[in-house]
C-alpha atoms as a PDB file:
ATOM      1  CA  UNK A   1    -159.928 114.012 -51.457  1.00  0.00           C
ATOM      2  CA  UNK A   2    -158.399 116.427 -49.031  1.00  0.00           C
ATOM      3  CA  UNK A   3    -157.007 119.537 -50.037  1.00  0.00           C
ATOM      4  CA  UNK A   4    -153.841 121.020 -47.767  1.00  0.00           C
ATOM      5  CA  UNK A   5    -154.675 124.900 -46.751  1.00  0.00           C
ATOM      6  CA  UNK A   6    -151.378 126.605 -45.895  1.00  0.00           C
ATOM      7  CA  UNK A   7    -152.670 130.037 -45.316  1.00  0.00           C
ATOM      8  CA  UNK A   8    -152.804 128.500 -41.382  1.00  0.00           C
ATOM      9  CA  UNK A   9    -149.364 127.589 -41.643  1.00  0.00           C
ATOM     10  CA  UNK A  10    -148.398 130.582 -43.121  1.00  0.00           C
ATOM     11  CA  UNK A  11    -149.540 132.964 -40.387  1.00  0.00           C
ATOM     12  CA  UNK A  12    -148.509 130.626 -37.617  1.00  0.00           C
ATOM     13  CA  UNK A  13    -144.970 131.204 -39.093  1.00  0.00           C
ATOM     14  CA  UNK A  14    -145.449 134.565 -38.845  1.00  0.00           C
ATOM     15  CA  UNK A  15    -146.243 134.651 -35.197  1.00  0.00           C
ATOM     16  CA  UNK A  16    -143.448 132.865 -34.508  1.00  0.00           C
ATOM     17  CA  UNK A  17    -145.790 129.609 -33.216  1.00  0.00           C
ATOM     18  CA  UNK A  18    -143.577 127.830 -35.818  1.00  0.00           C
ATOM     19  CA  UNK A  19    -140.315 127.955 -37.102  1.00  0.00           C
ATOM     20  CA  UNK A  20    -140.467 126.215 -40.619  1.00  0.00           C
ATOM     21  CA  UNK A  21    -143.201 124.747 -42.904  1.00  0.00           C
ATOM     22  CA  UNK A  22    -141.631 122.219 -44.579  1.00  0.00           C
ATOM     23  CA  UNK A  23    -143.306 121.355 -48.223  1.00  0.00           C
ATOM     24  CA  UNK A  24    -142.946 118.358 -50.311  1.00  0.00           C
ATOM     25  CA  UNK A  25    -142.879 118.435 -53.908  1.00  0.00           C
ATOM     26  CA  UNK A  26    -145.778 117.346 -54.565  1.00  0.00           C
ATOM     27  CA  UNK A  27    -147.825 120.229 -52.340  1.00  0.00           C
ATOM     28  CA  UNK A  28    -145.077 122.817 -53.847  1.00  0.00           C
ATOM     29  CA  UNK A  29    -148.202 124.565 -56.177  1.00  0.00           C
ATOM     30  CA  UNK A  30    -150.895 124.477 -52.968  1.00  0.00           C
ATOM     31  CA  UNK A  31    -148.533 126.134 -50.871  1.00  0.00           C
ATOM     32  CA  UNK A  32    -147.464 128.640 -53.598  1.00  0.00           C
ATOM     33  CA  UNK A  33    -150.876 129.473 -54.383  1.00  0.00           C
ATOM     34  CA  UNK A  34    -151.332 130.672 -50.817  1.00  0.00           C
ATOM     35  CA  UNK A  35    -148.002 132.162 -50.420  1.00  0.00           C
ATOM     36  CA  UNK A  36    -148.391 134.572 -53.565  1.00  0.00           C
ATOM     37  CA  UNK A  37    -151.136 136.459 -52.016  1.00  0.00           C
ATOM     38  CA  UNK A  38    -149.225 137.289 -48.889  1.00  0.00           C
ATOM     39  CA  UNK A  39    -148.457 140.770 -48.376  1.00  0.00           C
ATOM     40  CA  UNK A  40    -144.899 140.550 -46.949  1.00  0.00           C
ATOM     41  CA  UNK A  41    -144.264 137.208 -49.015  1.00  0.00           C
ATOM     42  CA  UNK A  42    -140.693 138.269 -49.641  1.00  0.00           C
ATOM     43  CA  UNK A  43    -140.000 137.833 -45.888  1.00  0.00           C
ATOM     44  CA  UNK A  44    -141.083 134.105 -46.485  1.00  0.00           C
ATOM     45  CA  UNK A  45    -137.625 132.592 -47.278  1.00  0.00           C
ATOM     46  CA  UNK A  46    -137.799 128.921 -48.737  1.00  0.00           C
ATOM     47  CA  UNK A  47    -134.348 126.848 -49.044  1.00  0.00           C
ATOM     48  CA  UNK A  48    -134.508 123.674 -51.018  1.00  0.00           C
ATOM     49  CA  UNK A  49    -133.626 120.271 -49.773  1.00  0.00           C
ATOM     50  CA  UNK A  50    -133.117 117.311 -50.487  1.00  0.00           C
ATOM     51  CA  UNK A  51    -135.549 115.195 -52.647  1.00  0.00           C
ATOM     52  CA  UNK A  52    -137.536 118.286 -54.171  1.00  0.00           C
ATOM     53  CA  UNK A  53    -138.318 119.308 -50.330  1.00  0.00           C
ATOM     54  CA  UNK A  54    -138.842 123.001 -49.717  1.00  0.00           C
ATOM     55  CA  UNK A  55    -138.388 124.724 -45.917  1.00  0.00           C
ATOM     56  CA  UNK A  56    -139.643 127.563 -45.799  1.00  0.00           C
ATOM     57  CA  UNK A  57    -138.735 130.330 -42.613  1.00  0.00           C
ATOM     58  CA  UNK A  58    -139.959 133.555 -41.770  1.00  0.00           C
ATOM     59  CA  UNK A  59    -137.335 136.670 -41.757  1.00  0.00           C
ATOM     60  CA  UNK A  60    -138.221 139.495 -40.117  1.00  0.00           C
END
């Protein structure tokens, strides 16, 4: 079974390639798991939507 990476994700937010990751419930401990080691993690703003969806946006 494949495993999702979002350390990619995470830095292309970061450069500004893209805007929002956008994370399912069901990927919610994956993503956090890469997240939490992120130095500047608190500029990684998540706002929760509908059906236990999570998008995430970088604030500089």
């Amino acid at each position: 079974m494949f495993e999702h990476s979002f350390e990619e994700e995470i830095q292309q937010l970061k450069e500004g390639t893209i805007t929002e990751i956008v994370i399912q419930q069901k990927d919610f401990s994956l993503f956090r798991e890469a997240w939490k080691v992120q130095e500047d993690r608190e500029k990684i703003i998540g706002e929760a939507g509908l059906n236990g969806k999570i998008i995430y946006r970088f604030v500089n």
